[in-house]
C-alpha atoms as a PDB file:
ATOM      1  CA  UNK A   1      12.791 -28.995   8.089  1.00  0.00           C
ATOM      2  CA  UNK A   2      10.265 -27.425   5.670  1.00  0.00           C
ATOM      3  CA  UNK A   3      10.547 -24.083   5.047  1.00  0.00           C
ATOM      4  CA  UNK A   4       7.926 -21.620   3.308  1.00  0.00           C
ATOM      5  CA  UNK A   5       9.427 -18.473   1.857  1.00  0.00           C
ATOM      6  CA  UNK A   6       6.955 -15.574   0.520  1.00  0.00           C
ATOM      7  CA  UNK A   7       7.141 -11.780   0.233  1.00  0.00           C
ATOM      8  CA  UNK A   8       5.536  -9.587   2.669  1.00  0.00           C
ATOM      9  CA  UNK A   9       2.504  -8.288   1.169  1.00  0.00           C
ATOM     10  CA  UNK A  10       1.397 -12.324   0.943  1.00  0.00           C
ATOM     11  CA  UNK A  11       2.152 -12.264   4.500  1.00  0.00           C
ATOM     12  CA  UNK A  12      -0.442  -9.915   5.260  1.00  0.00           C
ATOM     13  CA  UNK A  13      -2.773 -11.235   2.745  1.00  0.00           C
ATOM     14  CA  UNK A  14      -2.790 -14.244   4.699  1.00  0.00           C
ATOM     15  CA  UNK A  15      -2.974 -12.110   8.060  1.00  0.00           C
ATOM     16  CA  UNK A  16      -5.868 -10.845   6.215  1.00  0.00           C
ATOM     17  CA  UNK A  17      -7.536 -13.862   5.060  1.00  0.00           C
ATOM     18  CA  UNK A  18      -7.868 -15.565   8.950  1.00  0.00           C
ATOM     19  CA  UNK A  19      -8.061 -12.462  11.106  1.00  0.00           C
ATOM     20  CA  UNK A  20      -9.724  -9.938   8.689  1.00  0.00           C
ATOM     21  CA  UNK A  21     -11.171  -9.269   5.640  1.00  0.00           C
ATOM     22  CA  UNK A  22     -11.072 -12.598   4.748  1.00  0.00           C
ATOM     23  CA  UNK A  23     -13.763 -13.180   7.411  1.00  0.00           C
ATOM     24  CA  UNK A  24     -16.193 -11.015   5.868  1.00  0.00           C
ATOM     25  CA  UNK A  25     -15.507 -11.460   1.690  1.00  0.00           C
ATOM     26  CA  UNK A  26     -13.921 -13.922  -0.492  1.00  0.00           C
ATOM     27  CA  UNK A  27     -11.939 -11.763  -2.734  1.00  0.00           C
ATOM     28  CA  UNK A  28      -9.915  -8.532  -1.542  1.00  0.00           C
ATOM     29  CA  UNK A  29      -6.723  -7.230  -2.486  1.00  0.00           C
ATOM     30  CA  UNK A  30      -3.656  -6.047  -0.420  1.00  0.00           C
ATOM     31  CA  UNK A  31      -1.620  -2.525  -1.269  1.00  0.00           C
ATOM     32  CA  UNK A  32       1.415  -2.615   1.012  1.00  0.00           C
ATOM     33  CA  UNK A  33       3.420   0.821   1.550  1.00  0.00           C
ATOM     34  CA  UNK A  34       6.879   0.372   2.623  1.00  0.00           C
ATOM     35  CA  UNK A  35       9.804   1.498   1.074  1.00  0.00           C
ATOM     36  CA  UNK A  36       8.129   0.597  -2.342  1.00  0.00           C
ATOM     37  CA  UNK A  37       4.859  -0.610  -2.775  1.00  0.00           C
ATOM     38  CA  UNK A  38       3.691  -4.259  -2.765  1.00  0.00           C
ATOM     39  CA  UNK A  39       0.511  -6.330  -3.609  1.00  0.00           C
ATOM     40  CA  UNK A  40      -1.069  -9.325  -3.079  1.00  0.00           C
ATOM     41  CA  UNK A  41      -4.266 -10.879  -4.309  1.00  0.00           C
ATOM     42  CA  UNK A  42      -7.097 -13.314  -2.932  1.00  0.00           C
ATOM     43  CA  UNK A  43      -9.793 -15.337  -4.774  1.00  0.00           C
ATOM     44  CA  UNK A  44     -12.025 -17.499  -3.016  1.00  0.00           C
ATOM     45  CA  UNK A  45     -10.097 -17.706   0.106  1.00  0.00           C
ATOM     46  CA  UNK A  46      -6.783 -18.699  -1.383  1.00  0.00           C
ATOM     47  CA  UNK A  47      -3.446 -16.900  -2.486  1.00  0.00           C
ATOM     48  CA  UNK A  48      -3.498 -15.462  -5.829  1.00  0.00           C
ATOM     49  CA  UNK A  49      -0.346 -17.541  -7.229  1.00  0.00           C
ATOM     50  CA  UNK A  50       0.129 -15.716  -9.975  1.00  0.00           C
ATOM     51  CA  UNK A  51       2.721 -12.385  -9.180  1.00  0.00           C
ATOM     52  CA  UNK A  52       0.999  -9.166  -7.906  1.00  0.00           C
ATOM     53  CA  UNK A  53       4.086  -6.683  -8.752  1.00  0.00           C
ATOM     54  CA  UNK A  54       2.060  -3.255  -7.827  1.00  0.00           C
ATOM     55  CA  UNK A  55       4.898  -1.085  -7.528  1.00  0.00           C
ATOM     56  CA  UNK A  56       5.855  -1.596 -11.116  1.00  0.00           C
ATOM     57  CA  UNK A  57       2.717  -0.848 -12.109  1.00  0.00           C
ATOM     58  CA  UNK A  58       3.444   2.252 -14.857  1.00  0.00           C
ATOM     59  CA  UNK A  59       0.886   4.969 -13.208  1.00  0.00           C
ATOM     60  CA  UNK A  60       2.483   7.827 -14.207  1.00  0.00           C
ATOM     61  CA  UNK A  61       3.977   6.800 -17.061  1.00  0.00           C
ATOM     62  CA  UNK A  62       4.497  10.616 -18.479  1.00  0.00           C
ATOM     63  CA  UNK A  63       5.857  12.616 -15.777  1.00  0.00           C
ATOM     64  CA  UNK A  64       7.282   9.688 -13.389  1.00  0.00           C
ATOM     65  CA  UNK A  65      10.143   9.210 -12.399  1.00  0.00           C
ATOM     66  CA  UNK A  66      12.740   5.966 -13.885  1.00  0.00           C
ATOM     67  CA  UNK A  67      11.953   2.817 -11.701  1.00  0.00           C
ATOM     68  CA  UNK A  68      14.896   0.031 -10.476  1.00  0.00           C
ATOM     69  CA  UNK A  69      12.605  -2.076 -13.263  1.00  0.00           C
ATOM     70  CA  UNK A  70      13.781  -0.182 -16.152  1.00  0.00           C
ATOM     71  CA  UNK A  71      10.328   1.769 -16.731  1.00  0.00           C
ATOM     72  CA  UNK A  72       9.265   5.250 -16.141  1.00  0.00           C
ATOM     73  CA  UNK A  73       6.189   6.405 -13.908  1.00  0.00           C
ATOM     74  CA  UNK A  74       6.418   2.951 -11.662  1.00  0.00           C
ATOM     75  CA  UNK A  75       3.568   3.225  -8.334  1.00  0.00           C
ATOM     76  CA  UNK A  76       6.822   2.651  -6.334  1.00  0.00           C
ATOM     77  CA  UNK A  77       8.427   5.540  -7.964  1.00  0.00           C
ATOM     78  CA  UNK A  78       6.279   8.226  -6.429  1.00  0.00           C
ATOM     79  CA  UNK A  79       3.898   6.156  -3.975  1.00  0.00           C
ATOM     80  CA  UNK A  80       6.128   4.088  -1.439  1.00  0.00           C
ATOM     81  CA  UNK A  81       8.175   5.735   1.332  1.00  0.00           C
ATOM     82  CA  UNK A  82      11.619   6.092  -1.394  1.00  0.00           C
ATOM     83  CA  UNK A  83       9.562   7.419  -3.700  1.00  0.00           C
ATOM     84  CA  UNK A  84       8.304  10.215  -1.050  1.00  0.00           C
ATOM     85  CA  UNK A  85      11.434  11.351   0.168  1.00  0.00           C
ATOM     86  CA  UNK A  86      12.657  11.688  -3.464  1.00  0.00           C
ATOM     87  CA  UNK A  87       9.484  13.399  -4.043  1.00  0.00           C
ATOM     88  CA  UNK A  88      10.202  16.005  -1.157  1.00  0.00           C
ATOM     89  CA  UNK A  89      14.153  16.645  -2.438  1.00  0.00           C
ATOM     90  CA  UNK A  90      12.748  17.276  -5.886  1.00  0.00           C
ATOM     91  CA  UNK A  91      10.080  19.503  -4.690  1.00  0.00           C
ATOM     92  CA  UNK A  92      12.180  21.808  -2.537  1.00  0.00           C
ATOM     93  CA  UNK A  93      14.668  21.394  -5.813  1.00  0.00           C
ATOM     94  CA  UNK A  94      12.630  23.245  -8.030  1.00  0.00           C
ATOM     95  CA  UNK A  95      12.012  25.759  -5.495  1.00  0.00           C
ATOM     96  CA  UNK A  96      15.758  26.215  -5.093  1.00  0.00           C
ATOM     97  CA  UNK A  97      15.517  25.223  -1.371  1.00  0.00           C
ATOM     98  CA  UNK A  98      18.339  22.974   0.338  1.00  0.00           C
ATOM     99  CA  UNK A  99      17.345  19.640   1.407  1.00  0.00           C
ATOM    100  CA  UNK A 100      16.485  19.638   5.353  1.00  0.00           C
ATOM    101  CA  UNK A 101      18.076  16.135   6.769  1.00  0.00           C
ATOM    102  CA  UNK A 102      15.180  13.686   5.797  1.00  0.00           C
ATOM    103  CA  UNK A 103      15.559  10.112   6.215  1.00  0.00           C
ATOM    104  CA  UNK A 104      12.211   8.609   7.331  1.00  0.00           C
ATOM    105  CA  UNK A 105       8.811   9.387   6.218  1.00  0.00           C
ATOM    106  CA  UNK A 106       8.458  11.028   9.374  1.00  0.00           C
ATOM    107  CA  UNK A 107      10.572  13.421   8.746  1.00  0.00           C
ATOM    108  CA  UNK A 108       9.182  14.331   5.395  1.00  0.00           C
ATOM    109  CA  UNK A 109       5.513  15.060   7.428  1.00  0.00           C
ATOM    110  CA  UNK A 110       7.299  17.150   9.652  1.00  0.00           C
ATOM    111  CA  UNK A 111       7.903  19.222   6.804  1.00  0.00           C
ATOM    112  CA  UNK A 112       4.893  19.533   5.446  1.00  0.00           C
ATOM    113  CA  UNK A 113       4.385  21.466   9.374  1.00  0.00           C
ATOM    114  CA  UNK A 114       6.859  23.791   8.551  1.00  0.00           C
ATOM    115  CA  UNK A 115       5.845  27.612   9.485  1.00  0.00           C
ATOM    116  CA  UNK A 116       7.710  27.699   6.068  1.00  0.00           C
ATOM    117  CA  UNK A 117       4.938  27.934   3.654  1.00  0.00           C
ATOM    118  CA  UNK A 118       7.764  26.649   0.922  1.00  0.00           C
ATOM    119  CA  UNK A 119       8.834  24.031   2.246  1.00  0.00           C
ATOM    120  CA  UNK A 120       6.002  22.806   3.835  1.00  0.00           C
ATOM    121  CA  UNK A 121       3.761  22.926   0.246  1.00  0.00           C
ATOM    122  CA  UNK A 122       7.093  20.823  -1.289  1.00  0.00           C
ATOM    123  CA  UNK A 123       6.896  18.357   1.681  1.00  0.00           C
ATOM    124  CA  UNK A 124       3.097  18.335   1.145  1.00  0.00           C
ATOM    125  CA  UNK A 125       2.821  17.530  -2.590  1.00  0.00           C
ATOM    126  CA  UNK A 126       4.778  14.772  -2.505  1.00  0.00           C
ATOM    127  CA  UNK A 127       2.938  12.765   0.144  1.00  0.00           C
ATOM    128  CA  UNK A 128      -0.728  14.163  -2.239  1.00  0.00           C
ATOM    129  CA  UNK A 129       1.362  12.607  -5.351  1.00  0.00           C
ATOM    130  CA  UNK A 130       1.959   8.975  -3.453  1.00  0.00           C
ATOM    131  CA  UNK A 131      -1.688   9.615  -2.882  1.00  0.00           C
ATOM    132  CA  UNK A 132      -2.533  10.058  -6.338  1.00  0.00           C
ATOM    133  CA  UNK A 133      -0.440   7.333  -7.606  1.00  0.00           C
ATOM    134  CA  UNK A 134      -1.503   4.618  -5.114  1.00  0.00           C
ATOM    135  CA  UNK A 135      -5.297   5.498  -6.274  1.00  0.00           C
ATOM    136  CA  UNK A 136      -4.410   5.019  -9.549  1.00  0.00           C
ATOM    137  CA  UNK A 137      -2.910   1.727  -9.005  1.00  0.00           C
ATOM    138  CA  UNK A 138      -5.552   0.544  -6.817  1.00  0.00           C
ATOM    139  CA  UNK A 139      -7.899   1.520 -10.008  1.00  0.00           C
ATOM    140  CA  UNK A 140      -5.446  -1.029 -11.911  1.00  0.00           C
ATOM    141  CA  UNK A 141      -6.068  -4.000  -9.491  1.00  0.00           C
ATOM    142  CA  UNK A 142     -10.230  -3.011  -9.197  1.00  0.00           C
ATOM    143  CA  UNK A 143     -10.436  -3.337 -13.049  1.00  0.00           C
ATOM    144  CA  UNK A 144      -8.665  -6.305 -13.585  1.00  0.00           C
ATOM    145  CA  UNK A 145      -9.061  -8.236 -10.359  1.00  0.00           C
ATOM    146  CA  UNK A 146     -13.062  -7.522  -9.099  1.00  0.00           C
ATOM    147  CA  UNK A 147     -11.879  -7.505  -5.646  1.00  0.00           C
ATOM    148  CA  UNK A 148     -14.998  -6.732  -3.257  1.00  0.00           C
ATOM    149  CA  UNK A 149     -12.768  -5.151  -1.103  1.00  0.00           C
ATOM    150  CA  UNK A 150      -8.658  -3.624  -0.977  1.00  0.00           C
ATOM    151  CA  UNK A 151      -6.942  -3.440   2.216  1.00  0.00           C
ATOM    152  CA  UNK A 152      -4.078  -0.785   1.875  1.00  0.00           C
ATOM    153  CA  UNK A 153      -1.431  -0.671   4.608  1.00  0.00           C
ATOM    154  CA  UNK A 154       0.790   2.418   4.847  1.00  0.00           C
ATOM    155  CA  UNK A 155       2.567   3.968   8.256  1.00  0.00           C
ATOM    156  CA  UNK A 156       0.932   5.606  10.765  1.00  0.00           C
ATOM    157  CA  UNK A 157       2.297   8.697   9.970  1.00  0.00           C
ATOM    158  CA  UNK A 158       1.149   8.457   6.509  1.00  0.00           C
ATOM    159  CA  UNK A 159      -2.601   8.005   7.664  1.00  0.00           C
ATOM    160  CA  UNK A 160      -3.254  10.894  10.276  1.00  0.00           C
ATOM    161  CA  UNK A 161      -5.895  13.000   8.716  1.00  0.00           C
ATOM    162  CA  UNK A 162      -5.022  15.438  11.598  1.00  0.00           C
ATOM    163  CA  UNK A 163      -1.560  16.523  10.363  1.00  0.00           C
ATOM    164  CA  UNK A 164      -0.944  17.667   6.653  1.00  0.00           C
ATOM    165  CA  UNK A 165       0.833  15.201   4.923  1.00  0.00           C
ATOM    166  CA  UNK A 166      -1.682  12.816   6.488  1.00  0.00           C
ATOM    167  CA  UNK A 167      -4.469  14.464   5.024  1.00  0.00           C
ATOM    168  CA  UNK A 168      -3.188  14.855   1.796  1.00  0.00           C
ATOM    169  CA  UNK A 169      -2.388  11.371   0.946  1.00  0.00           C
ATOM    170  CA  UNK A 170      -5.616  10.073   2.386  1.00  0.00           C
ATOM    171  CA  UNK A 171      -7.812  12.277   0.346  1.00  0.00           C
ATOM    172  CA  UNK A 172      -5.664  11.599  -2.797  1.00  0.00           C
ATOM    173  CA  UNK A 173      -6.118   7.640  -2.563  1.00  0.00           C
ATOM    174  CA  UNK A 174      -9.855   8.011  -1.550  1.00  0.00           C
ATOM    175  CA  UNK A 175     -10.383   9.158  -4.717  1.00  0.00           C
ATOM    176  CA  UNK A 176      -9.280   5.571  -6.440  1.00  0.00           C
ATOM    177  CA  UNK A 177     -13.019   4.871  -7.859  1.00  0.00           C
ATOM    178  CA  UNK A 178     -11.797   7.643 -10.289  1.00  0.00           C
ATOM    179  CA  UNK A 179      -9.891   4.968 -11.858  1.00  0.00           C
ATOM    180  CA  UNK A 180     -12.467   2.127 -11.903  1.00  0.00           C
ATOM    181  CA  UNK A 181     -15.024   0.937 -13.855  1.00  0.00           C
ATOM    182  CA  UNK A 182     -18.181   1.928 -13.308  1.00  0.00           C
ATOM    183  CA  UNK A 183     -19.067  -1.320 -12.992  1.00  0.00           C
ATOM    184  CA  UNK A 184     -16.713  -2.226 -10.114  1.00  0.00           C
ATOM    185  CA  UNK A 185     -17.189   1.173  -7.802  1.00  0.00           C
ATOM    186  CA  UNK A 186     -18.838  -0.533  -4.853  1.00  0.00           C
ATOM    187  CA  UNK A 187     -15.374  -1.881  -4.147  1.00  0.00           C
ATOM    188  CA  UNK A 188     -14.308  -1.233  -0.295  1.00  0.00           C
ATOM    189  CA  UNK A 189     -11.183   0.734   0.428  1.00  0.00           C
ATOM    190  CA  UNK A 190     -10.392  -0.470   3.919  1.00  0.00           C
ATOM    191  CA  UNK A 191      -7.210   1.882   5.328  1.00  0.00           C
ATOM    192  CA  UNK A 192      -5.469   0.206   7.957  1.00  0.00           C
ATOM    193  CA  UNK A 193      -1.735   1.502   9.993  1.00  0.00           C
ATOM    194  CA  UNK A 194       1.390  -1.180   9.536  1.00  0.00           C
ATOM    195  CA  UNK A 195       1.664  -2.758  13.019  1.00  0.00           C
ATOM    196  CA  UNK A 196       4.968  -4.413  14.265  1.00  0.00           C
ATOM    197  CA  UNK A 197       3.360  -8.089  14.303  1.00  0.00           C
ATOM    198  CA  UNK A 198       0.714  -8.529  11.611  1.00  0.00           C
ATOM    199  CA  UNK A 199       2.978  -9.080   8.714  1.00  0.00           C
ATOM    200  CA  UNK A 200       4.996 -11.524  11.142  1.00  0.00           C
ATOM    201  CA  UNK A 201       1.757 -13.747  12.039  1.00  0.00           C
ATOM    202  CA  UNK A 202       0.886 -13.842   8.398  1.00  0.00           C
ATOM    203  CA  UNK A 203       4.360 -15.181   7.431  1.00  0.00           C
ATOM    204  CA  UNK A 204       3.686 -17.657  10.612  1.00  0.00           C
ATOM    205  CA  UNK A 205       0.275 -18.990   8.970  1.00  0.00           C
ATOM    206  CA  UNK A 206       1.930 -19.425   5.821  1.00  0.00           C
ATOM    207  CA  UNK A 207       3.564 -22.647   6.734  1.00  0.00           C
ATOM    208  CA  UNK A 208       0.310 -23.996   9.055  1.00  0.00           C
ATOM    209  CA  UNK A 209      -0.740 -23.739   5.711  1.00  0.00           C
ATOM    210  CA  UNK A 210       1.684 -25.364   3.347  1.00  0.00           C
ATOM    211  CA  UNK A 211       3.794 -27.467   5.790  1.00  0.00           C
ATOM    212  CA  UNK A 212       0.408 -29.031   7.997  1.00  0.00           C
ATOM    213  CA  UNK A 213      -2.497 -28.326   5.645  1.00  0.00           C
ATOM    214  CA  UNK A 214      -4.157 -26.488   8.248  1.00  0.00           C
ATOM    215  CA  UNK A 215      -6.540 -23.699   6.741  1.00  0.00           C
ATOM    216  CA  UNK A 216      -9.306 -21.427   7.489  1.00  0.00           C
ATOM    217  CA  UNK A 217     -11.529 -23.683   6.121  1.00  0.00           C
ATOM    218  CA  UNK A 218     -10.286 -26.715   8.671  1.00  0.00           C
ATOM    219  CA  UNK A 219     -10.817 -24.598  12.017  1.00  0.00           C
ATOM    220  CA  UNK A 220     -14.379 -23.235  10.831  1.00  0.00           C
ATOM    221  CA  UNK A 221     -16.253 -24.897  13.003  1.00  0.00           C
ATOM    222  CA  UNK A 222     -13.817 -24.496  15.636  1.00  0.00           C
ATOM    223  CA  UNK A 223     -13.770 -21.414  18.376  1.00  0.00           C
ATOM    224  CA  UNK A 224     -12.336 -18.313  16.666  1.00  0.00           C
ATOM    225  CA  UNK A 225      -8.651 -17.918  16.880  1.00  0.00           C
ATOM    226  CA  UNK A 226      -8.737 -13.619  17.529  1.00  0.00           C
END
């Protein structure tokens, strides 16, 4: 049997490119958070095939912290869910506070609710610093990729502008045209909450793709597939 094998953030690239983005623009970028951070590119309605390794992107390289990779100041350090909760015990570290159990990046925004101003400003500058260094890479990708839009995909919890941590990470990474080019600031940051299936349909188009040459380009003219 044929098999197609590809990393996740390709799989919703190609989600992307038949149900999405892809619909409206040629050329858009994918920023995956999960427990790092992951990337994937598309030009002219095809897969970038070149590798997109965002989360070793060196953002930070002064103050980061050291990366799997070797490097210091890696996005994936400070700006994918590992990198939060490492964030948060380092935070409530320096203020000589005792690590609450944290194990999800739930649990880290339920800190940054605490009644305890302390912990809840450690809890909170670590999800504004994923902010901060997700903006920064998504500066990286607008300068040397052009993309008319990015599509960045973090959890739910990590996106609700009504709770604190929320809020602080989505006003840190709407400031990414910080770190453009002039040139390239009418680039579209489209924010969108992982799901449970999208990732698996992409990874299920992959091989219509590769395996049967069926594309978005072969089903045009056909009725939409939403």
């Amino acid at each position: 049997m044929p098999v197609v094998v590809e990393n996740d953030a390709n799989a919703y690239a190609a989600y992307e490119l038949w149900f999405g983005t892809g619909l409206e623009v040629p050329r858009f970028a994918i920023v995956l958070i999960r427990e790092g951070v992951g990337g994937s590119l598309v030009v002219g309605h095809q897969l970038f095939d070149g590798p997109m390794e965002l989360g070793n992107l060196s953002v930070l390289p002064e103050k980061g912290r050291a990366c799997d990779c070797g490097s210091i100041g890696c996005l994936e350090t400070t700006g994918g869910i590992h990198g939060i909760l490492e964030g948060v015990a380092k935070n409530l570290q320096a203020k000589n506070l005792e690590m609450p159990g944290v194990d999800s990046v739930e649990s880290a925004a339920e800190l940054a609710e605490s009644p305890d101003s302390d912990i809840a400003d450690a809890a909170g500058k670590a999800f504004k610093d994923a902010g901060y260094a997700n903006a920064k890479g998504i500066g990286i990708i607008v300068n040397f990729a052009r993309p008319q839009k990015v599509v960045l995909y973090a959890p739910p919890v990590m996106l609700d502008t009504g709770k604190s941590a929320g809020a602080k990470f989505v006003a840190e990474v709407n400031k990414f045209r910080s770190y453009c080019h002039t040139v390239y600031e009418d680039c579209e940051l489209i924010i969108k909450p992982l799901r449970p299936y999208d990732g698996a349909h992409g990874a299920a188009l992959l091989p219509l793709e590769r395996c049967f040459e069926i594309t978005t380009a072969t089903v045009a003219d056909e009725e939409p597939l939403r």
